[in-house]
N, C-alpha and C. Protein backbone atom coordinates (compact mmCIF):
# COMPACT_ATOMS: atom_id res chain seq x y z
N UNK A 1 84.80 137.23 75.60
CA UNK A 1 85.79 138.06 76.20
C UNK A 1 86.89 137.23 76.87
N UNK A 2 86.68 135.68 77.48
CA UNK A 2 87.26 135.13 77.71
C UNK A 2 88.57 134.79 76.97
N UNK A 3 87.68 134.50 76.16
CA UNK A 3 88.84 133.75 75.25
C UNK A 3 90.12 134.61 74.41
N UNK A 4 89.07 135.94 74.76
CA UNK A 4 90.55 137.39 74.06
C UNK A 4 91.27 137.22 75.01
N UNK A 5 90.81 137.19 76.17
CA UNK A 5 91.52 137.62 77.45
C UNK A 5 92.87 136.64 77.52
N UNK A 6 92.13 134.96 77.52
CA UNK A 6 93.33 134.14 77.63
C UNK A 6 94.27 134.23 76.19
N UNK A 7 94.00 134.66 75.18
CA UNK A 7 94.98 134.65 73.75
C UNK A 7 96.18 135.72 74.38
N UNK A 8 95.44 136.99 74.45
CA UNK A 8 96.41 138.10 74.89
C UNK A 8 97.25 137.72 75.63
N UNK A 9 96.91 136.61 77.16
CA UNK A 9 97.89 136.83 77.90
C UNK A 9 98.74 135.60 78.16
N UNK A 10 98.18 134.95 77.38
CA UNK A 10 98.47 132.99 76.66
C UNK A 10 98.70 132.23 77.95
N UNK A 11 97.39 132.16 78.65
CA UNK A 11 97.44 132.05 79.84
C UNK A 11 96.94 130.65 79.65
N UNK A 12 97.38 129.41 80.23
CA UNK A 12 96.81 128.04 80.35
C UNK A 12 95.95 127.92 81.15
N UNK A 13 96.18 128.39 82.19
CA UNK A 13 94.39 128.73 83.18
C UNK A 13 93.10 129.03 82.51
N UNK A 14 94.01 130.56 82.42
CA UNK A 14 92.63 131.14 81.86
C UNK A 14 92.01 130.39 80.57
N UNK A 15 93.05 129.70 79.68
CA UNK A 15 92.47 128.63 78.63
C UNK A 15 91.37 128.04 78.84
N UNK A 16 92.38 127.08 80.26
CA UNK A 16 91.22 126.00 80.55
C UNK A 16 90.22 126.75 81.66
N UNK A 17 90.26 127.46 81.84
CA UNK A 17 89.06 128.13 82.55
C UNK A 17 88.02 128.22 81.69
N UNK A 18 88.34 129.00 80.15
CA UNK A 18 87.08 129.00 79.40
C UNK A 18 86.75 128.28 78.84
N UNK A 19 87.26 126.33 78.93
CA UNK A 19 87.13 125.12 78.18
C UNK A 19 86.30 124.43 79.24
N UNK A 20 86.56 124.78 80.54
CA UNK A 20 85.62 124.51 81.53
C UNK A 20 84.61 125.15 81.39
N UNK A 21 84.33 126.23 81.26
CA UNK A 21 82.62 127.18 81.05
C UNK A 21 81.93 126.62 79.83
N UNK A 22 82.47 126.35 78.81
CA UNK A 22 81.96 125.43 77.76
C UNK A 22 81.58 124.19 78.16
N UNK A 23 81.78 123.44 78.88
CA UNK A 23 81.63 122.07 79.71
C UNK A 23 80.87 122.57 80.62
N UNK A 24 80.31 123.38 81.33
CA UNK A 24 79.72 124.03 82.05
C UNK A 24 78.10 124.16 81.53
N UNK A 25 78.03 125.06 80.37
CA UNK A 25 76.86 125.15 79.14
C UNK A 25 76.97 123.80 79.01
N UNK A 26 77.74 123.34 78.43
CA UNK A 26 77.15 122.00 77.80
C UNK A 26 76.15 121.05 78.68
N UNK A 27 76.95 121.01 80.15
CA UNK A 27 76.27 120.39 81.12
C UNK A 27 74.74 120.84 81.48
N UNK A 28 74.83 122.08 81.41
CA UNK A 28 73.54 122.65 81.43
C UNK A 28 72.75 122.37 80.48
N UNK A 29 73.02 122.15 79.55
CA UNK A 29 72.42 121.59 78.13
C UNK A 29 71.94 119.95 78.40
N UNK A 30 72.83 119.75 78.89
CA UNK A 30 72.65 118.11 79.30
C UNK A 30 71.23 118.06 80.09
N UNK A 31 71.65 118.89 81.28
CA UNK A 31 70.59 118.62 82.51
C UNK A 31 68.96 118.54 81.67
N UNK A 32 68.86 120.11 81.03
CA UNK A 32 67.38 120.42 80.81
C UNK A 32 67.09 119.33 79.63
N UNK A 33 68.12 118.29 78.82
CA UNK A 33 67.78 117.57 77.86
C UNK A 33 67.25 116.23 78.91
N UNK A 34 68.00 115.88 79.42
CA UNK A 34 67.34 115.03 80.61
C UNK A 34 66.18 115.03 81.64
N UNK A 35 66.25 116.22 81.89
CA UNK A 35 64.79 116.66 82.37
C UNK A 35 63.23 116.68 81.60
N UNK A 36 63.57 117.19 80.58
CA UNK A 36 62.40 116.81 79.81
C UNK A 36 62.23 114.98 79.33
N UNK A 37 62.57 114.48 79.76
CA UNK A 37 62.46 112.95 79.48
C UNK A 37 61.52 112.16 80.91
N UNK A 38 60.39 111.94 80.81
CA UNK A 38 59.60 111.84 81.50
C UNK A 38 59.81 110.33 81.99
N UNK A 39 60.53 109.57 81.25
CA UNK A 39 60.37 107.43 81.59
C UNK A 39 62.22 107.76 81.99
N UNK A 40 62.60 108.95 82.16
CA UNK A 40 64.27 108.53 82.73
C UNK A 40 64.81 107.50 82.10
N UNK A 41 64.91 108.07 80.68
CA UNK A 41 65.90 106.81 80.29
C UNK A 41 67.23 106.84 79.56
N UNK A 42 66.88 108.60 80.20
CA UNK A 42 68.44 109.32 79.74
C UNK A 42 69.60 109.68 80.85
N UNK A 43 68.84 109.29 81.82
CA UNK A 43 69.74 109.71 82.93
C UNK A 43 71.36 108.92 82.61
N UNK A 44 71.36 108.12 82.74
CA UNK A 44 72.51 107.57 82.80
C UNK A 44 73.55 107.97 81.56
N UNK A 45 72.96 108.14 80.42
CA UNK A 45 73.41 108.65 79.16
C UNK A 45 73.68 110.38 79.21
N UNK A 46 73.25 110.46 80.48
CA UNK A 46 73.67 112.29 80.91
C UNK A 46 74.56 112.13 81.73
N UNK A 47 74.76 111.33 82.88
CA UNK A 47 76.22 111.58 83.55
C UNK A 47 76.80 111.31 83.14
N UNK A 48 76.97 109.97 81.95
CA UNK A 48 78.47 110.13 81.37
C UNK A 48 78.54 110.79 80.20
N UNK A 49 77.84 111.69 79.50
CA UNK A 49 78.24 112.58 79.09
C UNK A 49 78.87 113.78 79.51
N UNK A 50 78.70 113.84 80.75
CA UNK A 50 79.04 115.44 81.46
C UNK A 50 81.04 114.30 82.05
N UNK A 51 80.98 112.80 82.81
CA UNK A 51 82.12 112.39 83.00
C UNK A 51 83.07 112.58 81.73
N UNK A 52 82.35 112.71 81.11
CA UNK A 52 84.08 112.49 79.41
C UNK A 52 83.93 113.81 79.39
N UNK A 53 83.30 114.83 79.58
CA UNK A 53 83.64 116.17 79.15
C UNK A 53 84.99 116.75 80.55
N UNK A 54 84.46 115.94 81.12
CA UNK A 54 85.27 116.60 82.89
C UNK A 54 87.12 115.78 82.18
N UNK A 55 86.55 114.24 81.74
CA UNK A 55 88.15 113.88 81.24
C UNK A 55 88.78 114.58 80.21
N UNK A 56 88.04 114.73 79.09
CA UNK A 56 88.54 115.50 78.32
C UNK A 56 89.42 116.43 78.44
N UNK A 57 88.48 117.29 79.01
CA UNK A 57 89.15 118.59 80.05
C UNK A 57 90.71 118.03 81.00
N UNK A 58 90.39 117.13 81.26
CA UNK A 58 91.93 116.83 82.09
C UNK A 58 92.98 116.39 81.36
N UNK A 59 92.63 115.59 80.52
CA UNK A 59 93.87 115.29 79.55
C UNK A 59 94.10 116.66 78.90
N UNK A 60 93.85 117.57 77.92
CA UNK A 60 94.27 118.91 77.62
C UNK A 60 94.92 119.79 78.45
N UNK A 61 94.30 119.97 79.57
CA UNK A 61 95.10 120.71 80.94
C UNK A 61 96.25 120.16 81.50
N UNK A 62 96.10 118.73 81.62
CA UNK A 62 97.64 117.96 81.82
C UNK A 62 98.41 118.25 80.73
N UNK A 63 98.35 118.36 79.68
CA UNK A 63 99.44 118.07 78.42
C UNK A 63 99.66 119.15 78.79
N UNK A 64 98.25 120.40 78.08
CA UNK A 64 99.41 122.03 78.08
C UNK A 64 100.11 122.24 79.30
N UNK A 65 99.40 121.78 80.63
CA UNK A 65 100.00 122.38 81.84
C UNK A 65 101.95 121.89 81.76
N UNK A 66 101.83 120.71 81.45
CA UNK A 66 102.94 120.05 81.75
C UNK A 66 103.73 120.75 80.72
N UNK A 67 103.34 121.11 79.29
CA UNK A 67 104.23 121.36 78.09
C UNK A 67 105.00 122.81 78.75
N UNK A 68 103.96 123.73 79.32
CA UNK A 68 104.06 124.96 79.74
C UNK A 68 105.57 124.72 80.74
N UNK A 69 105.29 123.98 81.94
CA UNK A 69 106.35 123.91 82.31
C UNK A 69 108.29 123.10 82.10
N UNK A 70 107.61 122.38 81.08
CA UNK A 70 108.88 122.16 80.65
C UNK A 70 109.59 123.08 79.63
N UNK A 71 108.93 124.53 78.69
CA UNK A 71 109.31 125.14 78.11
C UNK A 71 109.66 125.99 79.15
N UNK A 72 109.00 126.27 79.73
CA UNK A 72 109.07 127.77 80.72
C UNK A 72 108.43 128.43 80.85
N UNK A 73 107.06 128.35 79.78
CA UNK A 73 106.27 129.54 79.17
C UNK A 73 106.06 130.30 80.10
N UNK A 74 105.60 131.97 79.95
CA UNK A 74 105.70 132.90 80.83
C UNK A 74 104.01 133.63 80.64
N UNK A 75 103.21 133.15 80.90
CA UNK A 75 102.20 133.79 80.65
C UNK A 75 102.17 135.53 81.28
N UNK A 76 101.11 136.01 80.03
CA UNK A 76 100.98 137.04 80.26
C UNK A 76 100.46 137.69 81.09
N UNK A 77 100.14 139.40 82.02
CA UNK A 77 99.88 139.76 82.85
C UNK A 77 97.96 139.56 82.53
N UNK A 78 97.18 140.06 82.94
CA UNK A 78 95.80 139.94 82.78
C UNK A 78 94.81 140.73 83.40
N UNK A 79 94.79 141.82 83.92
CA UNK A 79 93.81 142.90 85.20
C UNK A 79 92.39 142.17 84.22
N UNK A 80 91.94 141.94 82.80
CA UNK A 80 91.02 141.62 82.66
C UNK A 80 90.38 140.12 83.10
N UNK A 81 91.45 139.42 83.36
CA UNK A 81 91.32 137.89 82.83
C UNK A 81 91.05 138.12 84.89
N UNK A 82 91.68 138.29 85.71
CA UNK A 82 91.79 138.70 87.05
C UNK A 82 90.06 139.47 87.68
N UNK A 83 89.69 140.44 87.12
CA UNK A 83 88.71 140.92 87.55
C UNK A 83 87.04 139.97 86.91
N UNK A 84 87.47 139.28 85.81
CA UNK A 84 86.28 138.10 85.29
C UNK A 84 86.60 136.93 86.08
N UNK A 85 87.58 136.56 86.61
CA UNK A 85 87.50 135.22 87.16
C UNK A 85 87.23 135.77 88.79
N UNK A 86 87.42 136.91 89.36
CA UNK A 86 87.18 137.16 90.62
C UNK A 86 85.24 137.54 90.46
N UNK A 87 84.62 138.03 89.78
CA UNK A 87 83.23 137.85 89.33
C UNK A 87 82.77 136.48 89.42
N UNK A 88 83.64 135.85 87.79
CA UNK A 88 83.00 134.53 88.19
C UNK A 88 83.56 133.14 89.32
N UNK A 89 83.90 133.68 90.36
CA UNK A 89 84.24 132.88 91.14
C UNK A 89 82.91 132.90 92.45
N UNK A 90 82.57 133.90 92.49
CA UNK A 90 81.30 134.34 93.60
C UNK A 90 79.82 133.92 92.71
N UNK A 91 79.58 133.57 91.49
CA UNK A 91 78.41 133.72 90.76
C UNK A 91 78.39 132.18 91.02
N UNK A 92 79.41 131.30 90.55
CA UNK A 92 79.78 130.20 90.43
C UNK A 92 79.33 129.30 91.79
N UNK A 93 80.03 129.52 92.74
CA UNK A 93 79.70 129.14 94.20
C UNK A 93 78.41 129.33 94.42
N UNK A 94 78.00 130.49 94.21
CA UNK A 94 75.98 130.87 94.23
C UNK A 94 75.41 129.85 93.93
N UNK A 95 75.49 129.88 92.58
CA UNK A 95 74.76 128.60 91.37
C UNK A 95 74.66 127.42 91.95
N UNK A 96 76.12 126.63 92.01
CA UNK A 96 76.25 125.78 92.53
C UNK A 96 75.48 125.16 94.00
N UNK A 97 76.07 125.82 94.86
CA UNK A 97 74.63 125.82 95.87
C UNK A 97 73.15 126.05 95.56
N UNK A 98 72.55 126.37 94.71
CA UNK A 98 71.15 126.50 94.48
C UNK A 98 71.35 124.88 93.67
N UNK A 99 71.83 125.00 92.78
CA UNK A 99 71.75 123.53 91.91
C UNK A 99 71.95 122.29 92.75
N UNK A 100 72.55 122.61 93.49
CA UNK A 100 72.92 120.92 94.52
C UNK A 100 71.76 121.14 95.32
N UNK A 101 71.28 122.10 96.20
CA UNK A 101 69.81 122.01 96.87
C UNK A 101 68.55 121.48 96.05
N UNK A 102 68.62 122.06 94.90
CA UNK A 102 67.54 121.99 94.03
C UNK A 102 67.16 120.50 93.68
N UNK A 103 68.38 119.99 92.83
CA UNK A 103 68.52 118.63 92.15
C UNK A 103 68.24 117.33 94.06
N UNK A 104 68.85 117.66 94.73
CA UNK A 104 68.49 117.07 95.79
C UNK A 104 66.87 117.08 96.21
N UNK A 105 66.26 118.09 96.16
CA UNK A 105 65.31 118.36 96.85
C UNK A 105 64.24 117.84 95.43
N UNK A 106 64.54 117.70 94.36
CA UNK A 106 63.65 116.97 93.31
C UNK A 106 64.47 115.78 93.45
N UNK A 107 65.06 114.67 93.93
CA UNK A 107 65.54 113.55 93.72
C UNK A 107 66.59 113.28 92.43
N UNK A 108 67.09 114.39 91.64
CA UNK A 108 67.22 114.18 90.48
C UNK A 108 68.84 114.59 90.72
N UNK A 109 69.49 112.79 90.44
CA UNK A 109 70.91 112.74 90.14
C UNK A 109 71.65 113.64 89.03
N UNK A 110 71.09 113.81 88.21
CA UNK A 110 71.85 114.81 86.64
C UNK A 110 71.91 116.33 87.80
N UNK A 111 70.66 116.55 87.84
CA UNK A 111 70.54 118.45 88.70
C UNK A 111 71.81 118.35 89.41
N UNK A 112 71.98 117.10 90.42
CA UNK A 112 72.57 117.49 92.14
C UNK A 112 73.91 117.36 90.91
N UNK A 113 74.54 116.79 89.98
CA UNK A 113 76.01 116.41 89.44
C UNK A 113 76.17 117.46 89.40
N UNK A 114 75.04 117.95 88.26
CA UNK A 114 75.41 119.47 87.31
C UNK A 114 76.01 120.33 88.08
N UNK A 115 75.40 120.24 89.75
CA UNK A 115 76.00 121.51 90.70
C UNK A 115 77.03 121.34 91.04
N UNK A 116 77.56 120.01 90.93
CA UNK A 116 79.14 119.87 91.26
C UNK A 116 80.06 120.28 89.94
N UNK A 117 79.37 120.37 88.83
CA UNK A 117 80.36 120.92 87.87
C UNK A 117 80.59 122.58 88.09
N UNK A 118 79.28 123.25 88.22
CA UNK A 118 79.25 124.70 88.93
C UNK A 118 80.05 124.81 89.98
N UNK A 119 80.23 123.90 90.71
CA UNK A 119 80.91 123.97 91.99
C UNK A 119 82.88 123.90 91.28
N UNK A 120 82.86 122.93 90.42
CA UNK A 120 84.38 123.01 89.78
C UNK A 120 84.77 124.26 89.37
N UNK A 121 83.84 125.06 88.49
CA UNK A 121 83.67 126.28 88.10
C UNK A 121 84.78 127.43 89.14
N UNK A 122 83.64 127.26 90.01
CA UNK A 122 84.20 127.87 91.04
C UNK A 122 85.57 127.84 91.52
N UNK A 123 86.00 126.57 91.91
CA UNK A 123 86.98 126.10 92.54
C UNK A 123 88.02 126.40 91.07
N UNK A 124 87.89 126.17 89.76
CA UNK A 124 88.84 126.74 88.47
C UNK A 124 88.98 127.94 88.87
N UNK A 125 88.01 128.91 88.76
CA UNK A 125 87.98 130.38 88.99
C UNK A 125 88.90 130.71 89.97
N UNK A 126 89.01 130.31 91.23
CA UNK A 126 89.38 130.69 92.27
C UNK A 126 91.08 130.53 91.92
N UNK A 127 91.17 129.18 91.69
CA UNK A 127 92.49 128.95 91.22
C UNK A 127 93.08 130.02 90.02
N UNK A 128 92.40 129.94 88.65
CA UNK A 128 93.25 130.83 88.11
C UNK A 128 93.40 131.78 88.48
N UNK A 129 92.35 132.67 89.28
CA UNK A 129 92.63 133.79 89.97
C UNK A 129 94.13 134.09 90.72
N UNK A 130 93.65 132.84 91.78
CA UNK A 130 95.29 132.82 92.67
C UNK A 130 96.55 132.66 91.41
N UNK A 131 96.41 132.10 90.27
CA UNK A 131 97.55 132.18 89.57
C UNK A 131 97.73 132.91 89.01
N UNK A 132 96.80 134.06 88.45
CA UNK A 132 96.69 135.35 87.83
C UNK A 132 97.37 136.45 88.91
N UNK A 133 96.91 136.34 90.25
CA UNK A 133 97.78 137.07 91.02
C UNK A 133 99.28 137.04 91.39
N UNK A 134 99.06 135.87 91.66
CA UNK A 134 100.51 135.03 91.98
C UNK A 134 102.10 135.76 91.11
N UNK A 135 101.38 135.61 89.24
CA UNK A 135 102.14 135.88 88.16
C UNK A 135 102.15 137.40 88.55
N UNK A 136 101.22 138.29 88.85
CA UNK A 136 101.37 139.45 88.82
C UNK A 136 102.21 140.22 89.59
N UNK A 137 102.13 139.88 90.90
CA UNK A 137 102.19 140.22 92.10
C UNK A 137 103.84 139.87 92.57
N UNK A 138 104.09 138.31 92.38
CA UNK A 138 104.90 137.99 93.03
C UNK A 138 106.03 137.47 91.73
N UNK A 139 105.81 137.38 90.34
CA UNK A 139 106.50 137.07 89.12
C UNK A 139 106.52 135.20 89.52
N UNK A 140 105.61 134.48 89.72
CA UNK A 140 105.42 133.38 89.98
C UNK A 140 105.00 132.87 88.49
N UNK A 141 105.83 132.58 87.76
CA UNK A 141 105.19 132.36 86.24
C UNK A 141 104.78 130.89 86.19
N UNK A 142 104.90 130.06 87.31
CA UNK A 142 104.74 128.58 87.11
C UNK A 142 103.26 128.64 87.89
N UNK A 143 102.49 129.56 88.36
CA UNK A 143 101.65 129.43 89.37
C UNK A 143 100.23 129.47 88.19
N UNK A 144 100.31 130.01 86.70
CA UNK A 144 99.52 129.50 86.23
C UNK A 144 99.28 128.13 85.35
N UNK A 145 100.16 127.87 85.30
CA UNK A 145 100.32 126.22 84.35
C UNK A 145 99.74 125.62 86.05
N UNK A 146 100.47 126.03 87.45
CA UNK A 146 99.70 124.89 88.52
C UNK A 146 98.38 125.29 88.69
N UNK A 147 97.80 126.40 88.57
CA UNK A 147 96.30 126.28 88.22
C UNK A 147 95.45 125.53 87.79
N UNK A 148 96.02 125.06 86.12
CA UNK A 148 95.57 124.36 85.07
C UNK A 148 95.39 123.08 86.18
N UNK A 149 96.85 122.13 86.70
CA UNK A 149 96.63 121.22 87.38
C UNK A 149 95.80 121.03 88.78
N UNK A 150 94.82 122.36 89.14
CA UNK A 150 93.83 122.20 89.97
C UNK A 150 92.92 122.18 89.56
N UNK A 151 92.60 122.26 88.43
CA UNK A 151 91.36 121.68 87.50
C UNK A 151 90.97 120.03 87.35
N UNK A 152 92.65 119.92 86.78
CA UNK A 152 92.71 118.59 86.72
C UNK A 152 92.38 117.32 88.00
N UNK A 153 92.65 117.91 88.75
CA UNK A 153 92.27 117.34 90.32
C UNK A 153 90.94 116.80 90.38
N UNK A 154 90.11 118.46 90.44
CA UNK A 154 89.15 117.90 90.56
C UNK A 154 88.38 117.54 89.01
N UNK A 155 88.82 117.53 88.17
CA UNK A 155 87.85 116.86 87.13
C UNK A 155 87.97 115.55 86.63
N UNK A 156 88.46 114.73 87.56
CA UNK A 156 89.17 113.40 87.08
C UNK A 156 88.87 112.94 88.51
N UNK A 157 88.36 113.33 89.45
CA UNK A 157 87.84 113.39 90.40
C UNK A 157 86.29 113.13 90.55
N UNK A 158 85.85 114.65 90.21
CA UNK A 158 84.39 114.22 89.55
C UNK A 158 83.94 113.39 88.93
N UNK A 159 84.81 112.81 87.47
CA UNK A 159 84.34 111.75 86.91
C UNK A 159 84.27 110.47 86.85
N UNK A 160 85.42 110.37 88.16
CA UNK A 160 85.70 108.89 88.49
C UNK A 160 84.43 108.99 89.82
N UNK A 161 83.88 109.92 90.21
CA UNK A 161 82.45 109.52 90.80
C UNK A 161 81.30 109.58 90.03
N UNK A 162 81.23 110.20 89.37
CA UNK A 162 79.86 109.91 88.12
C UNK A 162 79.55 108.83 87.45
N UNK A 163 81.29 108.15 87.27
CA UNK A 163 81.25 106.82 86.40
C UNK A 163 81.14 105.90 87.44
């Protein structure tokens, strides 16, 4: 639904919002592949897999964000793309706090990361939100391309601590 949502309203947030939830699964994918490894000898081969997914993610969000604003692009309005990222902005923060307690409270570096990617989640969500409103509300059409670049913040952020 995401991904209709951001086509319809050719929203660069909401893009990278749902390129982040994919990096999100994946990470989750990561964790429980690492967890089942009993001699830990994947750990390290799991945080930097989850660090290049966080860069990845930033180089794409920088380009479109930046392309967006040197064209002008005007993204579209969104009540759907607005009421899923205000959902997943509260689920996100939840998670995240259970995952950073959890991974802490088992000693396990991959768990406590993973919750900081949940925790980005969040902090994306929140942002495209504010730029989903922003565009709506106030005709702020640059407030979702600066969304995109609060992703970028923190995911180049994150990964320059993982690495």
């Amino acid at each position: 639904m995401l991904a209709l949502t951001a086509l319809a309203a050719r929203s660069v947030a909401l893009a990278g919002f749902g390129l982040d939830s994919l990096i999100e699964i994946g990470a989750s994918a990561v964790v429980v592949w690492e967890l089942s490894d009993t001699r830990g000898a994947r750990r390290e081969r799991a945080l930097r897999l989850i660090a290049v997914a966080f860069l990845l993610l930033a180089t794409y969000l920088s380009v479109q964000a930046t392309w967006v604003l040197i064209v002008g692009h005007r993204a579209g309005h969104s009540p759907a793309g607005i009421a899923w990222t205000a959902a997943t902005a509260a689920v996100m923060f939840a998670l995240a706090a259970g995952k950073t307690r959890t991974g802490a409270a088992l000693g396990n570096d991959v768990l406590h990361t993973e919750g900081h990617v949940t925790f980005i989640d969040g902090v994306l969500a929140t942002a495209v939100l504010l730029g989903l409103v922003l565009n709506v509300a106030a005709g702020w059409w640059w407030a979702d391309p600066l969304a995109g670049y609060v992703l970028v913040y923190y995911a180049v952020r994150e990964a320059w601590a993982i690495l």
